[in-house]
N, C-alpha and C. Protein backbone atom coordinates (compact mmCIF):
# COMPACT_ATOMS: atom_id res chain seq x y z
N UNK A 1 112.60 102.20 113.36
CA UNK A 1 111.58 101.86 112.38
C UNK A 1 111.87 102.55 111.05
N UNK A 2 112.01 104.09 110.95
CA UNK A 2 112.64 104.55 109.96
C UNK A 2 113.60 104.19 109.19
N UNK A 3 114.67 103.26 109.72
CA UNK A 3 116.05 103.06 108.83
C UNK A 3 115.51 101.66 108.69
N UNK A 4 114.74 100.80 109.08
CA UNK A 4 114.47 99.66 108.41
C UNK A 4 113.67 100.11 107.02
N UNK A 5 112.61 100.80 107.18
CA UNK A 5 112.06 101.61 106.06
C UNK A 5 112.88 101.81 104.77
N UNK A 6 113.81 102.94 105.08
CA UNK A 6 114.35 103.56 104.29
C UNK A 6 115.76 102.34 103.83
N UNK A 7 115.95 101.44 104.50
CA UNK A 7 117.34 100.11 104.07
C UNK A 7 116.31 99.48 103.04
N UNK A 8 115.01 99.58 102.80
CA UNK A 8 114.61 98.65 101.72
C UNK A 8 113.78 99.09 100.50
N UNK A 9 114.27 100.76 100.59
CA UNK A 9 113.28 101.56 99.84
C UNK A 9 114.20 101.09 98.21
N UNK A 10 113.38 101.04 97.31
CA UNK A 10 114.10 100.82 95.49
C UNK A 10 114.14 101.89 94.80
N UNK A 11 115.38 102.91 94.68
CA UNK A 11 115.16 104.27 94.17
C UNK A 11 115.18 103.95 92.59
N UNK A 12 116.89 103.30 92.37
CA UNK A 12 116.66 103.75 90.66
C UNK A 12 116.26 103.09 89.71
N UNK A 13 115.79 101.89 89.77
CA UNK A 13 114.74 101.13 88.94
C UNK A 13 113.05 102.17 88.87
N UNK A 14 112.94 102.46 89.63
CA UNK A 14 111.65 103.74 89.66
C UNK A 14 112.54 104.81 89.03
N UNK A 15 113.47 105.48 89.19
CA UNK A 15 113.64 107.09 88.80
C UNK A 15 113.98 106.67 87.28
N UNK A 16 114.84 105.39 87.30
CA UNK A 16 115.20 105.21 85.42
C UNK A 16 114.13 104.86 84.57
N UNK A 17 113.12 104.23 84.69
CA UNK A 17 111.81 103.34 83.80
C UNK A 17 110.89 104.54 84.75
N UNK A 18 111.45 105.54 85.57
CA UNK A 18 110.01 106.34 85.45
C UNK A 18 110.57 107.65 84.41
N UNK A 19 111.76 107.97 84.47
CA UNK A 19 112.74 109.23 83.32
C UNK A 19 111.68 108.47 81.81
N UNK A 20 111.71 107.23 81.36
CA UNK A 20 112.36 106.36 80.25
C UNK A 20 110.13 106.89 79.88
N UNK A 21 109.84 106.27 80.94
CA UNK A 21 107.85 106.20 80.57
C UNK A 21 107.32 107.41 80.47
N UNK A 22 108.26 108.36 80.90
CA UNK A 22 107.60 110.05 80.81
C UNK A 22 108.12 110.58 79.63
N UNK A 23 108.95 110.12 79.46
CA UNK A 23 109.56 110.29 77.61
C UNK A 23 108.39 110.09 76.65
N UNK A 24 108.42 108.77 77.24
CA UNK A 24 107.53 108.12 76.01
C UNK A 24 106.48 108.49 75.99
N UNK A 25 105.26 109.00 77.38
CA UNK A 25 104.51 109.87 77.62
C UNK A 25 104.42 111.17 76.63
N UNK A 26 105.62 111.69 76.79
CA UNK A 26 105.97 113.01 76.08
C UNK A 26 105.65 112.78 74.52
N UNK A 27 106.33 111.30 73.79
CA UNK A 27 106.30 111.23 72.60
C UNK A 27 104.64 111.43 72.17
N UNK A 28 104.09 110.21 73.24
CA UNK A 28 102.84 110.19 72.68
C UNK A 28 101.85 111.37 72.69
N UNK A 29 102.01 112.25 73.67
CA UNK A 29 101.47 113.79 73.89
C UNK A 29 101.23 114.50 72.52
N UNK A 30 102.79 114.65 72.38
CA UNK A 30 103.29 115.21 70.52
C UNK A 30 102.61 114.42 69.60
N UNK A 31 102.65 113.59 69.60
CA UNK A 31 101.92 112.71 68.32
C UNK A 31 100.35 112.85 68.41
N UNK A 32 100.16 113.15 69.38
CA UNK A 32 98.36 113.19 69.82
C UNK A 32 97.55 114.52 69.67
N UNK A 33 98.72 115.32 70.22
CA UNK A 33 98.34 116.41 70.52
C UNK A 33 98.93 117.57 69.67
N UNK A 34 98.34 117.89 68.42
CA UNK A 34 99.24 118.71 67.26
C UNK A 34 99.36 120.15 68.06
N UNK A 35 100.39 121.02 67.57
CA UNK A 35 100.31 122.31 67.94
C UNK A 35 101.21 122.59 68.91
N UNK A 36 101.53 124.13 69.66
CA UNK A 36 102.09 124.49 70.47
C UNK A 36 102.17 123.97 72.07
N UNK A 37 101.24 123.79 72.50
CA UNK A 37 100.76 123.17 73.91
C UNK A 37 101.41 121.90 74.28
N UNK A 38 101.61 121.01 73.45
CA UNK A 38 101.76 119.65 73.70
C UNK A 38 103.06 119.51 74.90
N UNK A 39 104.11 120.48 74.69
CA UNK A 39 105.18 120.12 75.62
C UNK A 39 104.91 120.60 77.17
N UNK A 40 104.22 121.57 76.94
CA UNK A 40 103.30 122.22 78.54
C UNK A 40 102.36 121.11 78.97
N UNK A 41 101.52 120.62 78.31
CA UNK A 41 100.65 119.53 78.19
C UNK A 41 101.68 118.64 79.04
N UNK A 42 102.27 117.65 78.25
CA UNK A 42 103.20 116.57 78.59
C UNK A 42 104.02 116.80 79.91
N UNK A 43 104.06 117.76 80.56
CA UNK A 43 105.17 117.79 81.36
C UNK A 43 105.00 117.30 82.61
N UNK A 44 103.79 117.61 83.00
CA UNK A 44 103.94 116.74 84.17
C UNK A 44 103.89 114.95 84.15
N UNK A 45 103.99 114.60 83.19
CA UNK A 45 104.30 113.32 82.96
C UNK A 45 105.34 112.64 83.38
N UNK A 46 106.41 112.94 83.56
CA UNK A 46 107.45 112.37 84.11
C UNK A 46 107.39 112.14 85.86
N UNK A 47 106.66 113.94 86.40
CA UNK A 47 107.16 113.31 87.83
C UNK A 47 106.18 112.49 88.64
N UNK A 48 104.62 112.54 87.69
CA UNK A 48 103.63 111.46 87.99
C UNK A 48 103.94 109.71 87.52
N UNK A 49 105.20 109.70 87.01
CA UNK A 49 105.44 108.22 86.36
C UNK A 49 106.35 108.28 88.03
N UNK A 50 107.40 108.87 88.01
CA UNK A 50 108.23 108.50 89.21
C UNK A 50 107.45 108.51 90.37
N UNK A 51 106.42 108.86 90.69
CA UNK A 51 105.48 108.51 91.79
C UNK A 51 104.93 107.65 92.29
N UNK A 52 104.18 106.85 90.72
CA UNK A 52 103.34 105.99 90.38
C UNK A 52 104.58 104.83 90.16
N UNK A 53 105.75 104.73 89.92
CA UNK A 53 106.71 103.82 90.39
C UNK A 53 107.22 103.32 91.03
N UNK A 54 107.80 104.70 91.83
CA UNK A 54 108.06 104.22 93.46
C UNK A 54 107.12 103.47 94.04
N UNK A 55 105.88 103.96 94.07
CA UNK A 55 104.81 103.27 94.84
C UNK A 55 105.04 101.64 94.26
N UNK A 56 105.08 101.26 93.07
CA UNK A 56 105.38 100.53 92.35
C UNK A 56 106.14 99.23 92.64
N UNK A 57 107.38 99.98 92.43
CA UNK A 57 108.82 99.01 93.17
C UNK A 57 108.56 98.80 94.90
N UNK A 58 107.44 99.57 95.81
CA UNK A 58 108.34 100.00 97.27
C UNK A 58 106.72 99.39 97.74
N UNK A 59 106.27 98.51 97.22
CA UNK A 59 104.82 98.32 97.68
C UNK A 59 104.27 98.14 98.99
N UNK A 60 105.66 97.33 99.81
CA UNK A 60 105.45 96.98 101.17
C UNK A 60 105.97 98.39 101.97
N UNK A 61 106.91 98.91 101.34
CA UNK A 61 107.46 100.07 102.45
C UNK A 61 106.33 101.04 102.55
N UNK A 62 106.14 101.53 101.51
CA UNK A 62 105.25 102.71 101.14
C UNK A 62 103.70 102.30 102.32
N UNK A 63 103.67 101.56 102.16
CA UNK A 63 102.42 100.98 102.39
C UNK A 63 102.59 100.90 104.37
N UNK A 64 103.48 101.03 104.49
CA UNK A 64 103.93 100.72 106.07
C UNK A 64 104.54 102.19 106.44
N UNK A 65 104.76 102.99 105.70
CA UNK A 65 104.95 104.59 105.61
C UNK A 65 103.55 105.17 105.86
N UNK A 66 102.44 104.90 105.10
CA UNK A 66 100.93 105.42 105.26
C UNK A 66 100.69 105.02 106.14
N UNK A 67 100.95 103.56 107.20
CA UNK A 67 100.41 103.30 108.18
C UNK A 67 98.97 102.81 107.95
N UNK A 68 99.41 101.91 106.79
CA UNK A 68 98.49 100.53 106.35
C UNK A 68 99.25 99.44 106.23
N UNK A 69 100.47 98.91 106.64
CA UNK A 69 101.11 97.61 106.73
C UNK A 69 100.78 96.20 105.90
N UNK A 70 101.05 95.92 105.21
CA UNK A 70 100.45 95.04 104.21
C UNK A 70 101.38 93.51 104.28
N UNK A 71 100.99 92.92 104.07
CA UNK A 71 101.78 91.37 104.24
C UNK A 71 101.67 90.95 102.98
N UNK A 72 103.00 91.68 102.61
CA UNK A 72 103.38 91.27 100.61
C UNK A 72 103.03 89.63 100.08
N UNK A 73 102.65 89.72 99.31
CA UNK A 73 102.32 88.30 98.57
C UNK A 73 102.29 88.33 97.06
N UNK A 74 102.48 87.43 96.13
CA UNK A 74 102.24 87.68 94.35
C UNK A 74 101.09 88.50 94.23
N UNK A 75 99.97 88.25 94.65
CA UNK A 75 98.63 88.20 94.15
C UNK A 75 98.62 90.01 94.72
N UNK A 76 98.65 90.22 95.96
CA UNK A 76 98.65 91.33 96.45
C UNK A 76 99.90 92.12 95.76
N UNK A 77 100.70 91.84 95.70
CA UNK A 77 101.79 93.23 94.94
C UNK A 77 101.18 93.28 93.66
N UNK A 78 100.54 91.72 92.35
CA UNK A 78 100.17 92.34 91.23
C UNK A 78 98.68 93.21 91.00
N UNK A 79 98.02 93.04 92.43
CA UNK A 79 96.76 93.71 92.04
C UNK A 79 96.54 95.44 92.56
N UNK A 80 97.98 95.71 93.51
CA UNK A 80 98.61 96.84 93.54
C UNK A 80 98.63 97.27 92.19
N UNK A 81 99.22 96.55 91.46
CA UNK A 81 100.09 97.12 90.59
C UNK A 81 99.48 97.28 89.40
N UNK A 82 98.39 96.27 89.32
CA UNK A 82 97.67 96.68 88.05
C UNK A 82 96.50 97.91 88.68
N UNK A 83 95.93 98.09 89.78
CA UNK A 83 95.34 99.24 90.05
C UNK A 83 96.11 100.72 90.07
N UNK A 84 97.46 100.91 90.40
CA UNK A 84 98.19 101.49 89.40
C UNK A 84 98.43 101.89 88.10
N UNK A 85 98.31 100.93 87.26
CA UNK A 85 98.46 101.29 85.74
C UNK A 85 97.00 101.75 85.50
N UNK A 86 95.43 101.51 86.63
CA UNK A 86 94.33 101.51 85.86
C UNK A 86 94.34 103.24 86.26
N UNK A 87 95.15 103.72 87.80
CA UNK A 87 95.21 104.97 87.87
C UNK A 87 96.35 105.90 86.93
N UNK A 88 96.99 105.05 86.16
CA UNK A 88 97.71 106.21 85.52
C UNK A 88 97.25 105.71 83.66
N UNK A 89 96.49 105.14 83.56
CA UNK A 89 95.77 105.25 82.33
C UNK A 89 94.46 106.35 82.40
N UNK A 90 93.70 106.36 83.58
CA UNK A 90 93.08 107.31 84.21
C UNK A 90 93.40 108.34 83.88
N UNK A 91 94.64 108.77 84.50
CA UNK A 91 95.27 109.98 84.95
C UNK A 91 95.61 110.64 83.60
N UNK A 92 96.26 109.48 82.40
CA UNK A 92 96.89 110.38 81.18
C UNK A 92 95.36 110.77 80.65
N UNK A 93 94.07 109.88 80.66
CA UNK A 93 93.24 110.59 79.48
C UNK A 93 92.13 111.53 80.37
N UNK A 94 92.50 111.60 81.82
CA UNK A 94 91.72 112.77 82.25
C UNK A 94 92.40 114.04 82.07
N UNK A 95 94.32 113.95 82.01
CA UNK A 95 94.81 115.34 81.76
C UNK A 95 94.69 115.19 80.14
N UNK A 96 94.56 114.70 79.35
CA UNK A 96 94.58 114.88 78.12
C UNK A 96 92.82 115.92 77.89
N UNK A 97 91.56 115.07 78.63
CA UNK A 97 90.51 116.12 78.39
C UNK A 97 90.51 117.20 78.89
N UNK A 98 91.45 117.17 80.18
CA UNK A 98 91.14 118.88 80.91
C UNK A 98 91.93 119.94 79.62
N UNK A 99 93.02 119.22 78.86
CA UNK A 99 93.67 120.14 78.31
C UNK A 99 93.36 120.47 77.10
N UNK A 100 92.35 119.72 76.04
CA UNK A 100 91.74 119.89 74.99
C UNK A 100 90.52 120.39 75.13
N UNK A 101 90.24 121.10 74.24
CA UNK A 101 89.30 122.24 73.97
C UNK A 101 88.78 122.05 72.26
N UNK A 102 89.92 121.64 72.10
CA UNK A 102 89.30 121.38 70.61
C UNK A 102 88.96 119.80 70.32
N UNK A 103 88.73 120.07 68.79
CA UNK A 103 88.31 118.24 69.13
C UNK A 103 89.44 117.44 67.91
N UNK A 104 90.53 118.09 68.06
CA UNK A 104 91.53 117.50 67.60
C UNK A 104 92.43 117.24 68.84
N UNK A 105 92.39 117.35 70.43
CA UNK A 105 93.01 117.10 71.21
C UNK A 105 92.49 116.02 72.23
N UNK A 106 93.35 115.43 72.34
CA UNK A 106 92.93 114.21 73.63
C UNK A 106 94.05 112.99 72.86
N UNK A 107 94.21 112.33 74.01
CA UNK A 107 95.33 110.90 73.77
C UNK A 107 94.72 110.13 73.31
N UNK A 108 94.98 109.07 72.05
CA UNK A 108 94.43 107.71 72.07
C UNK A 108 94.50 106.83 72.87
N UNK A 109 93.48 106.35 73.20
CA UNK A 109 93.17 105.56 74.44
C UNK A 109 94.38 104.21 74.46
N UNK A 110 94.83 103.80 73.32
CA UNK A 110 95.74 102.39 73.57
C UNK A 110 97.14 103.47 74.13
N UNK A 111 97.66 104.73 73.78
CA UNK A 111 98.54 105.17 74.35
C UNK A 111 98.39 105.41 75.85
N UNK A 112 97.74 105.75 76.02
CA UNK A 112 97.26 105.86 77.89
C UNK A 112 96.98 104.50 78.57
N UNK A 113 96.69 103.48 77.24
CA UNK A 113 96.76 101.81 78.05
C UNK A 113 98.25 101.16 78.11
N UNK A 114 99.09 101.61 76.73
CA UNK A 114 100.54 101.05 77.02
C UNK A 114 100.83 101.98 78.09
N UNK A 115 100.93 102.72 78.77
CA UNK A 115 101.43 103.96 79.76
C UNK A 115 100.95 103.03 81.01
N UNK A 116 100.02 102.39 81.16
CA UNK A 116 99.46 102.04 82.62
C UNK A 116 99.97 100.74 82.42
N UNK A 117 99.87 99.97 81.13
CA UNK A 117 100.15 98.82 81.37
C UNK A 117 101.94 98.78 81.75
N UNK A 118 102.58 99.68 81.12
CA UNK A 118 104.11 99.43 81.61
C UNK A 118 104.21 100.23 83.36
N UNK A 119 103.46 101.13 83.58
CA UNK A 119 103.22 100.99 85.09
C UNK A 119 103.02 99.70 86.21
N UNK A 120 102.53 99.33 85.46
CA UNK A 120 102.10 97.47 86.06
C UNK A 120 102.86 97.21 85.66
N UNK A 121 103.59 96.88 84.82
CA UNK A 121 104.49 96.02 84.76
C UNK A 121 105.91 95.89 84.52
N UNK A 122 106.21 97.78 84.98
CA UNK A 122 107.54 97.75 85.33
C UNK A 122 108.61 97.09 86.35
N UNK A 123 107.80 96.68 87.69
CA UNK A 123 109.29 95.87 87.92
C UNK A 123 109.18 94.56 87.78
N UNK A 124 108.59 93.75 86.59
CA UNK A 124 108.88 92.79 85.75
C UNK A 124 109.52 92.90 84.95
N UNK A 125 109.34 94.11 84.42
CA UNK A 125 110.33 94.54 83.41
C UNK A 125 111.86 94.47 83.75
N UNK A 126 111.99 95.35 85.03
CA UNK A 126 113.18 95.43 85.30
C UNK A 126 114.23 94.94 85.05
N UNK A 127 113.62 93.37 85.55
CA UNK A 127 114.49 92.28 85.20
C UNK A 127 115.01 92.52 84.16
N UNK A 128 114.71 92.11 83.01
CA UNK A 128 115.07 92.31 82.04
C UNK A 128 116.18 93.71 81.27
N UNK A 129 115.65 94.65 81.73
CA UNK A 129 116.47 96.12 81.67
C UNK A 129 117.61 96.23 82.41
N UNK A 130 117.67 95.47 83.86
CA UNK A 130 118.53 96.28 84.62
C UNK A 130 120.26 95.48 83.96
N UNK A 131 120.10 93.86 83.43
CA UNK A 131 121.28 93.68 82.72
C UNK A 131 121.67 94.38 81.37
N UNK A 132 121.07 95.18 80.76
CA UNK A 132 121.50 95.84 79.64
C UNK A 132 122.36 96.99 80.14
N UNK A 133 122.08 96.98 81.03
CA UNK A 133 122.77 98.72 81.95
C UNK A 133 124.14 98.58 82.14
N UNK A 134 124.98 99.86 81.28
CA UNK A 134 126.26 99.41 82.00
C UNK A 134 126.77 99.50 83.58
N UNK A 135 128.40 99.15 84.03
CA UNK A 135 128.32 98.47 85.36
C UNK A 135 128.22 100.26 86.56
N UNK A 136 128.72 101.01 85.98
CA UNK A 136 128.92 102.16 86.33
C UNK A 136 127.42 102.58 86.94
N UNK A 137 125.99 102.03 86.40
CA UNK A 137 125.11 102.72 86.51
C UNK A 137 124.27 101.94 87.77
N UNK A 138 125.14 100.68 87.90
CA UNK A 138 124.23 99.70 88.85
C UNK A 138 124.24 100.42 90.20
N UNK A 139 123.70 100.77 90.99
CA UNK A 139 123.78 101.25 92.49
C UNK A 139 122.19 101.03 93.11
């Protein structure tokens, strides 16, 4: 049961567009968030994007890993997936209030909506990304 699992798990479409969304995470942190803090702030951004990806790309495995088994379909992987982006739009402007104190700190809300919305809709994206990649990087 395990190696059927693990023969259909999608690592680097999640670890690359989750590296690529925690960046951009990061940018928007800095731009939001003036001052010293912002890179302490930002950091856990990256390994909550690769989380929130995997789950992402691996909807049926993951889901048969928890020992909730799901019978993949369009409708069911996109409403995964947009409840995803609604938890990591969540997620950026609840760590943005725990971490502001002042009232020059907190994310703009459309930055924490492009963040969830490319959560949803990264492996649509993919498509598109994974031919720009050179051949060395395909695995």
């Amino acid at each position: 049961m395990a190696e059927a699992v693990q023969a259909s798990l999608v690592f680097f479409p999640a670890i690359s567009l989750g590296i690529i969304i925690g960046i951009l995470e990061l940018i928007f942190v800095h731009s939001d968030e003036p001052g010293m803090g912002w890179f302490k702030h930002g950091l856990h951004a990256i390994p909550t994007m690769l989380v929130l990806l995997f789950v992402s790309f691996n909807i049926g495995p993951v889901s048969q890993m928890v020992g909730y088994p799901l019978e993949e379909s369009f409708a069911l992987n996109l409403g995964v997936r947009i409840l995803l982006g609604i938890i990591a739009t969540v997620k950026v402007k609840a760590a943005a209030a725990i971490a502001g104190k002042a009232s020059s700190f907190g994310e703009k809300f459309w930055h924490a909506a492009v963040i969830g919305l490319l959560i949803a809709a990264a492996p649509y994206i993919w498509v598109f990304v994974e031919p720009l990649l050179p051949e060395f990087l395909k695995f």
